[in-house]
Protein backbone atom coordinates (compact mmCIF):
# COMPACT_ATOMS: atom_id res chain seq x y z
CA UNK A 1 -76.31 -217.97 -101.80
CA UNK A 2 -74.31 -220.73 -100.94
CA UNK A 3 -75.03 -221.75 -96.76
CA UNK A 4 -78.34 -219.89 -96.75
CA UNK A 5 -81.82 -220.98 -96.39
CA UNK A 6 -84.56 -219.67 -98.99
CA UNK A 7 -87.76 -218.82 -97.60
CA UNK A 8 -90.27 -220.14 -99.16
CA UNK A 9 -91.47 -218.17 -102.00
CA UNK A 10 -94.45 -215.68 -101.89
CA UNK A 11 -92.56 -213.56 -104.19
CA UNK A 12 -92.91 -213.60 -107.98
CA UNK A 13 -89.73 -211.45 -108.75
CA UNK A 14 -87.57 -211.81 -105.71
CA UNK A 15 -85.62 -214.64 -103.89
CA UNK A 16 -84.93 -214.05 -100.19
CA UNK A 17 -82.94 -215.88 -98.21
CA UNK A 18 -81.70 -215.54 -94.50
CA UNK A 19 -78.69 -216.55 -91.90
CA UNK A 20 -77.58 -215.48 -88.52
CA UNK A 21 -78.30 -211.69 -89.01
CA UNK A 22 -77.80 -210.87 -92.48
CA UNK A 23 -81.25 -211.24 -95.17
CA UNK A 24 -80.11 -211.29 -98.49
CA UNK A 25 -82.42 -210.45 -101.62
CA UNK A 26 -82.10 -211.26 -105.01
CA UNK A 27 -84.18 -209.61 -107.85
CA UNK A 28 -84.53 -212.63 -110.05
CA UNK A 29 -86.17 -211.38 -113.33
CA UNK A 30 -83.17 -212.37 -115.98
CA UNK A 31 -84.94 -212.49 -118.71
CA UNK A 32 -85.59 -209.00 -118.25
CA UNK A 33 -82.34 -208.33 -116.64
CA UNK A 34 -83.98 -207.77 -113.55
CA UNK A 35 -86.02 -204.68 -114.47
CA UNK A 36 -87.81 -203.19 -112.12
CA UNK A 37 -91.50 -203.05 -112.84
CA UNK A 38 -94.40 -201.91 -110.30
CA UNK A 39 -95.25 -205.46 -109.05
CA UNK A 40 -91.14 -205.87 -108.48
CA UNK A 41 -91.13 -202.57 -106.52
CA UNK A 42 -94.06 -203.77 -104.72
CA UNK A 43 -92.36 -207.18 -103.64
CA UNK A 44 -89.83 -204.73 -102.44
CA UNK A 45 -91.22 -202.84 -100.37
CA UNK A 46 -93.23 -205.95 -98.80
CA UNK A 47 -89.98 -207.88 -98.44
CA UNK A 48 -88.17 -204.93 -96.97
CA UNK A 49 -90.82 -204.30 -94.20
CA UNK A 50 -90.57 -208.26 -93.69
CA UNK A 51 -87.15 -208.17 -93.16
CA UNK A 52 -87.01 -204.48 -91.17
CA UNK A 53 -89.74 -206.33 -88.81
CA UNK A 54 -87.60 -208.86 -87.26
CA UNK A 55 -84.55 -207.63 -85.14
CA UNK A 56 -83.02 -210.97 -85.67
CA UNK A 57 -81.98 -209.25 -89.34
CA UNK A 58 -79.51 -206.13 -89.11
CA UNK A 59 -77.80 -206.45 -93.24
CA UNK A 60 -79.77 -206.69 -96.07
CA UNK A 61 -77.55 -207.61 -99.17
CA UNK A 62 -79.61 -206.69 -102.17
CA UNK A 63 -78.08 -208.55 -105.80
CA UNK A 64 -79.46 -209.49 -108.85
CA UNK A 65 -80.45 -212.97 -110.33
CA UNK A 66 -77.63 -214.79 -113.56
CA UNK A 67 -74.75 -213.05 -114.36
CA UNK A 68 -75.62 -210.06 -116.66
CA UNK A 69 -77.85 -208.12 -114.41
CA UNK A 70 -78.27 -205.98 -111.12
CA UNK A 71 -80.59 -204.10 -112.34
CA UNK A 72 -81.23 -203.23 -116.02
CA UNK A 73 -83.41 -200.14 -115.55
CA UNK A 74 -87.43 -199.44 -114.62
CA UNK A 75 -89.68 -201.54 -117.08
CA UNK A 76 -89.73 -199.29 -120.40
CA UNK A 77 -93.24 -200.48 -121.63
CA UNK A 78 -94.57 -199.96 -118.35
CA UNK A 79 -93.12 -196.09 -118.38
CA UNK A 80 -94.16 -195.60 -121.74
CA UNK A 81 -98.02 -195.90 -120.01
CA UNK A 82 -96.86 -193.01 -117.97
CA UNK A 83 -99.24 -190.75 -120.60
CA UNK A 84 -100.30 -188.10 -118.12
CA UNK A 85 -98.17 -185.45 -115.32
CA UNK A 86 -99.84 -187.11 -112.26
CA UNK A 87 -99.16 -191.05 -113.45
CA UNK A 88 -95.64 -189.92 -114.01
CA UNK A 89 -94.80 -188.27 -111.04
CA UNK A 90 -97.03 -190.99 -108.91
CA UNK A 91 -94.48 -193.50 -110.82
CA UNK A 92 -91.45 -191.91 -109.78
CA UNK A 93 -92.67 -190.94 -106.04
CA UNK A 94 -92.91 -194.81 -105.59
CA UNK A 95 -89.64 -196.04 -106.21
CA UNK A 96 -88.16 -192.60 -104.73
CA UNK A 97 -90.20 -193.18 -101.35
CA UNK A 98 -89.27 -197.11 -101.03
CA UNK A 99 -85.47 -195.93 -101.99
CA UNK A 100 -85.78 -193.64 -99.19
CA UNK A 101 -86.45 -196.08 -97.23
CA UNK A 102 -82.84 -198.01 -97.12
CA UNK A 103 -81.24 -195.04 -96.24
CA UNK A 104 -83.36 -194.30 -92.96
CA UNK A 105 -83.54 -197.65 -91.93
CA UNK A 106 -81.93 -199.34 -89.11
CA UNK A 107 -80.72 -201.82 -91.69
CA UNK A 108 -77.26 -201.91 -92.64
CA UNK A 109 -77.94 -201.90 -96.81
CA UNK A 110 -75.25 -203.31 -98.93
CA UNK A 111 -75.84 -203.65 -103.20
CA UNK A 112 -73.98 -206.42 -104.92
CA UNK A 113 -73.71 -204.84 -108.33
CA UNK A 114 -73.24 -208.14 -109.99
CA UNK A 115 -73.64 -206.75 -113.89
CA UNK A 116 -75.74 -203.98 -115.77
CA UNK A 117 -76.80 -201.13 -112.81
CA UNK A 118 -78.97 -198.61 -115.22
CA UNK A 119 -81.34 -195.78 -114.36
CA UNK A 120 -83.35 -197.44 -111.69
CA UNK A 121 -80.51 -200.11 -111.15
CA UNK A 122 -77.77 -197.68 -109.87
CA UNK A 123 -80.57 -195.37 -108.39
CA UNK A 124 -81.27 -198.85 -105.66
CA UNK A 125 -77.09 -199.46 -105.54
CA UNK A 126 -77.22 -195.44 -104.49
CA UNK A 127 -80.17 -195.81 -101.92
CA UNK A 128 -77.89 -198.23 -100.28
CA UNK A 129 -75.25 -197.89 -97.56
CA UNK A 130 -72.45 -199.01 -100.02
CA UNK A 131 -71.79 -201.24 -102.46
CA UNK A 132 -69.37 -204.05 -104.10
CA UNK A 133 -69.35 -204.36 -107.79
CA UNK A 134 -68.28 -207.47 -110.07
CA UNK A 135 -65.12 -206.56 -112.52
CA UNK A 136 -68.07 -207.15 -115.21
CA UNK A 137 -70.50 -204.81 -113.68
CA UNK A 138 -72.09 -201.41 -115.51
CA UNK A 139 -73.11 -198.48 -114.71
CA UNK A 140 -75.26 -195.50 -115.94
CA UNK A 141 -78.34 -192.80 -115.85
CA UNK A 142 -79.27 -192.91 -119.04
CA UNK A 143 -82.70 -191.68 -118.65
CA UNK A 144 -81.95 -188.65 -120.73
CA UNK A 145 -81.81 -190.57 -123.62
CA UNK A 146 -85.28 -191.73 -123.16
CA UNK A 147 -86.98 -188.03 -122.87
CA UNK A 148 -86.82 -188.45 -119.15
CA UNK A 149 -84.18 -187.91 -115.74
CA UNK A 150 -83.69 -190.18 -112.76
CA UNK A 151 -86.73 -190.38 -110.78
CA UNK A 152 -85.78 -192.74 -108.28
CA UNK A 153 -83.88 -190.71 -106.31
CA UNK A 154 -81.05 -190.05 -108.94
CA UNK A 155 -80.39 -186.61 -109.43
CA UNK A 156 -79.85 -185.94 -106.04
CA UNK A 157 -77.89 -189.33 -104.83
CA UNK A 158 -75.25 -189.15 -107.67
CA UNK A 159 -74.05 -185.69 -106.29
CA UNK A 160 -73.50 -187.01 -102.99
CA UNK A 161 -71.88 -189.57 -104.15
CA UNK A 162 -69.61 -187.67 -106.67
CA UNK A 163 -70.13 -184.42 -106.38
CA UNK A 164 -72.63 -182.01 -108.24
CA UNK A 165 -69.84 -181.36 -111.61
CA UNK A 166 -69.23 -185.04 -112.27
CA UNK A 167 -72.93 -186.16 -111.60
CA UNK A 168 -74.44 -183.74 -113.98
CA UNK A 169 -71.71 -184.55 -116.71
CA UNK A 170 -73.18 -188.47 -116.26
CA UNK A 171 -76.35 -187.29 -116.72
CA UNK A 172 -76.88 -185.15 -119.25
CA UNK A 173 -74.67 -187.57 -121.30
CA UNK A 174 -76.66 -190.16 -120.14
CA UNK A 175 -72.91 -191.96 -120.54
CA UNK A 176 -72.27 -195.75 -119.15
CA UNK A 177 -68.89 -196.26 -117.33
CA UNK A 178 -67.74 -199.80 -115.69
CA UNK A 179 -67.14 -200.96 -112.46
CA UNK A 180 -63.28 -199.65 -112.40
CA UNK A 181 -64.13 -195.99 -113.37
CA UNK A 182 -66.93 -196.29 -110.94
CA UNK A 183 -64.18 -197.44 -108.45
CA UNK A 184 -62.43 -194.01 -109.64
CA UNK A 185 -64.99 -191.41 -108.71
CA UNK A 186 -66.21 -192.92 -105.31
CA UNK A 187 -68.94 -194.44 -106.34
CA UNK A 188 -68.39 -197.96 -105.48
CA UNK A 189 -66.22 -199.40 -102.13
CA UNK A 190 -64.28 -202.29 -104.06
CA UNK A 191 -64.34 -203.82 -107.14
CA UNK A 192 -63.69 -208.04 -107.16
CA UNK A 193 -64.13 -210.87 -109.80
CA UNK A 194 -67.11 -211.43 -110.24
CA UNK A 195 -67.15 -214.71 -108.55
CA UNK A 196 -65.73 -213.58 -105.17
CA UNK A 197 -68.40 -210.37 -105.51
CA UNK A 198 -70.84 -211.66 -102.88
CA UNK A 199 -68.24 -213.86 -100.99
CA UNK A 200 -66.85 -210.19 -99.94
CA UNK A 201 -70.50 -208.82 -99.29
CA UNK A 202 -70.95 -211.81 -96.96
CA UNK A 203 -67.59 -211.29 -95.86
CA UNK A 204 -68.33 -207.61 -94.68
CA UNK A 205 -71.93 -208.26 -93.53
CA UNK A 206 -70.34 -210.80 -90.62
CA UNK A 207 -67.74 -207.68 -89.61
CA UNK A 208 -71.07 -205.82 -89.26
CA UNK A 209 -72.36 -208.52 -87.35
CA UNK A 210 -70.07 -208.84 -84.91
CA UNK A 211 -70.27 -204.96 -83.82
CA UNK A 212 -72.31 -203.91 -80.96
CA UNK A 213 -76.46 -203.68 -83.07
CA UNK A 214 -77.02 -200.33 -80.82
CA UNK A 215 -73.73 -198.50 -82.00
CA UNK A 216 -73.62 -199.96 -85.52
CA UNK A 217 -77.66 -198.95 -85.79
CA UNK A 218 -76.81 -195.72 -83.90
CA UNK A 219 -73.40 -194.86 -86.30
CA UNK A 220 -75.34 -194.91 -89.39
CA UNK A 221 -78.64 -192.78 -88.07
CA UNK A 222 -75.86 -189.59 -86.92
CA UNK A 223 -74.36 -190.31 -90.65
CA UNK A 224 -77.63 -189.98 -91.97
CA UNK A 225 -78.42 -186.58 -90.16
CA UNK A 226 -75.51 -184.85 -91.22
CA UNK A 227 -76.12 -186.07 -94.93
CA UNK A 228 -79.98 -185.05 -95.07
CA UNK A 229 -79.76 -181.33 -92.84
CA UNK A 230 -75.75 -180.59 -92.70
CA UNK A 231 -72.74 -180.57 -89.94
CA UNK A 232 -74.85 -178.65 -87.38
CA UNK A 233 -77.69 -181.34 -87.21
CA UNK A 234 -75.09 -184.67 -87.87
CA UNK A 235 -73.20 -183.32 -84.82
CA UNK A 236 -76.19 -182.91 -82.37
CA UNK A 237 -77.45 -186.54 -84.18
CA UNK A 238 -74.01 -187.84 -83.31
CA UNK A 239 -74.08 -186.72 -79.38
CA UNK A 240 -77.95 -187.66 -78.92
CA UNK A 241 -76.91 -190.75 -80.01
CA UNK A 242 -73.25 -191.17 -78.17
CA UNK A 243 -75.34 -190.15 -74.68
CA UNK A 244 -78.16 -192.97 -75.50
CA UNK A 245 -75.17 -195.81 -75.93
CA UNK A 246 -73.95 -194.52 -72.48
CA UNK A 247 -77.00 -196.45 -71.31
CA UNK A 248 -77.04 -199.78 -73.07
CA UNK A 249 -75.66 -203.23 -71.65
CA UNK A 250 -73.75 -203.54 -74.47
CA UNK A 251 -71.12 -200.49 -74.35
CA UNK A 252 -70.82 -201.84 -70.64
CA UNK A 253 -70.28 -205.40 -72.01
CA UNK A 254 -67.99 -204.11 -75.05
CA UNK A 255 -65.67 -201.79 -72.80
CA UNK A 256 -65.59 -204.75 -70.05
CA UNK A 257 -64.56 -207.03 -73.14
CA UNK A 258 -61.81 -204.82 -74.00
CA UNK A 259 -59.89 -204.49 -70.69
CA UNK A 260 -60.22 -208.23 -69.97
CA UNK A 261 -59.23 -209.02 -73.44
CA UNK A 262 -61.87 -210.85 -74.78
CA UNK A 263 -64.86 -210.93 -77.07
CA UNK A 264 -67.24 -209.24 -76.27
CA UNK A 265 -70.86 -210.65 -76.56
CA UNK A 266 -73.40 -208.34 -77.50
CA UNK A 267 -77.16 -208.50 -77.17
CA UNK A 268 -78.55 -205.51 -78.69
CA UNK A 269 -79.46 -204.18 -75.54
């Protein structure tokens, strides 16, 4: 990503690279279209808990390496191993416990659908806060069509997202759509050429960025309540939350900002 600095790699499948807040990961298996085996999912989750470690980071842009690819799908030939109930359901409790993951975290997660976003592809795009597709971009769960269902996390996100009707008729069909109909149902925040896709990621991360850490941290965790146990537990998450900010420099420092009109400079504290 152009003005970023790579770390240096100790990942086989991944590319991260960091600036100024915002950690930015690319899955960079194209010749595979960036299929997500176990070793991938590992890097993951050991990338994710690098990045979650350090407050310094507060967006994680997740994308995919080329031009084709987000993420094609889980590794077929390593599912196919999946010969047994317990190595299937271990297989899909990983990737569904790591996808968790984005949602609870303090991280704001944004996926740059930048081409094909399959089973497991659109499953990560889902686990994430939002996401920005490329005009080129794909969609799809077409596990069905493989014996299977979403595993990652599917089943349940898409009806969220979409509501229970629409994500059972993508299902069942196991039907791909593009990045405009995706646009349609809710599925996606904007749609962009493909060239100015992770310009506008970068864009929105630094609007993130410049919101108070606390409050931004503190918005999504009340979200997150009332999505996982209903109004009655996103409202009491919402004023838990509102009474903690009371306390923080920063709310001090923002409102102070605002009736001397000026920037405010927030410190996360």
């Amino acid at each position: 990503m152009k003005g970023m600095q790579g770390a240096p790699s100790k990942y086989q499948n991944l590319i991260m690279c960091y600036e100024d807040g915002l950690a930015v990961m690319v899955l960079n298996r194209p010749k595979a279209l960036n299929a997500l085996n176990a070793e991938t999912i590992d890097e993951i989750s050991a990338a994710f808990d690098e990045v979650e470690a350090d407050p310094k980071n507060r967006v994680l842009l997740i994308t995919g390496a080329g031009d084709k690819a987000f993420v094609a799908g889980a590794d077929i030939r390593e599912l196919k191993q999946c010969e047994t109930e317990a190595a299937g359901a271990a297989a899909s409790e990983k990737g569904s416990k790591l996808f968790r993951r984005f949602e609870t975290s303090r991280l704001i997660t944004i996926a740059g659908v930048n081409g094909f976003a399959l089973g497991g592809g659109m499953e990560l795009a889902m686990s994430c806060d939002f996401r920005f597709a490329a005009s080129t971009a794909m969609f799809g769960l077409p596990e069905v069509g493989l014996g299977i269902i979403p595993g990652y996390g599917g089943t349940q996100r898409l009806a969220r997202l979409v509501g229970r009707g629409l994500a059972m008729e993508l299902m069942v069909t196991g039907r791909k759509f593009d990045a405009h109909y995706a646009l349609h149902i809710g599925l996606v925040n904007r749609v962009v050429p493909q060239h100015d896709l992770l310009n506008l990621c970068r864009q929105v991360a630094q609007e993130i960025l410049a919101q108070a850490p606390l409050a931004v941290a503190a918005a999504k965790k009340a979200l997150q309540a009332g999505a996982d146990g209903g109004m009655e537990a996103g409202l009491k998450a919402e004023s838990v939350e509102f009474g903690k900010l009371c306390l923080s420099k920063d709310m001090h420092e923002g409102m102070a900002a605002f009736v001397e009109k000026r920037q405010a400079q927030f410190k996360g504290e």
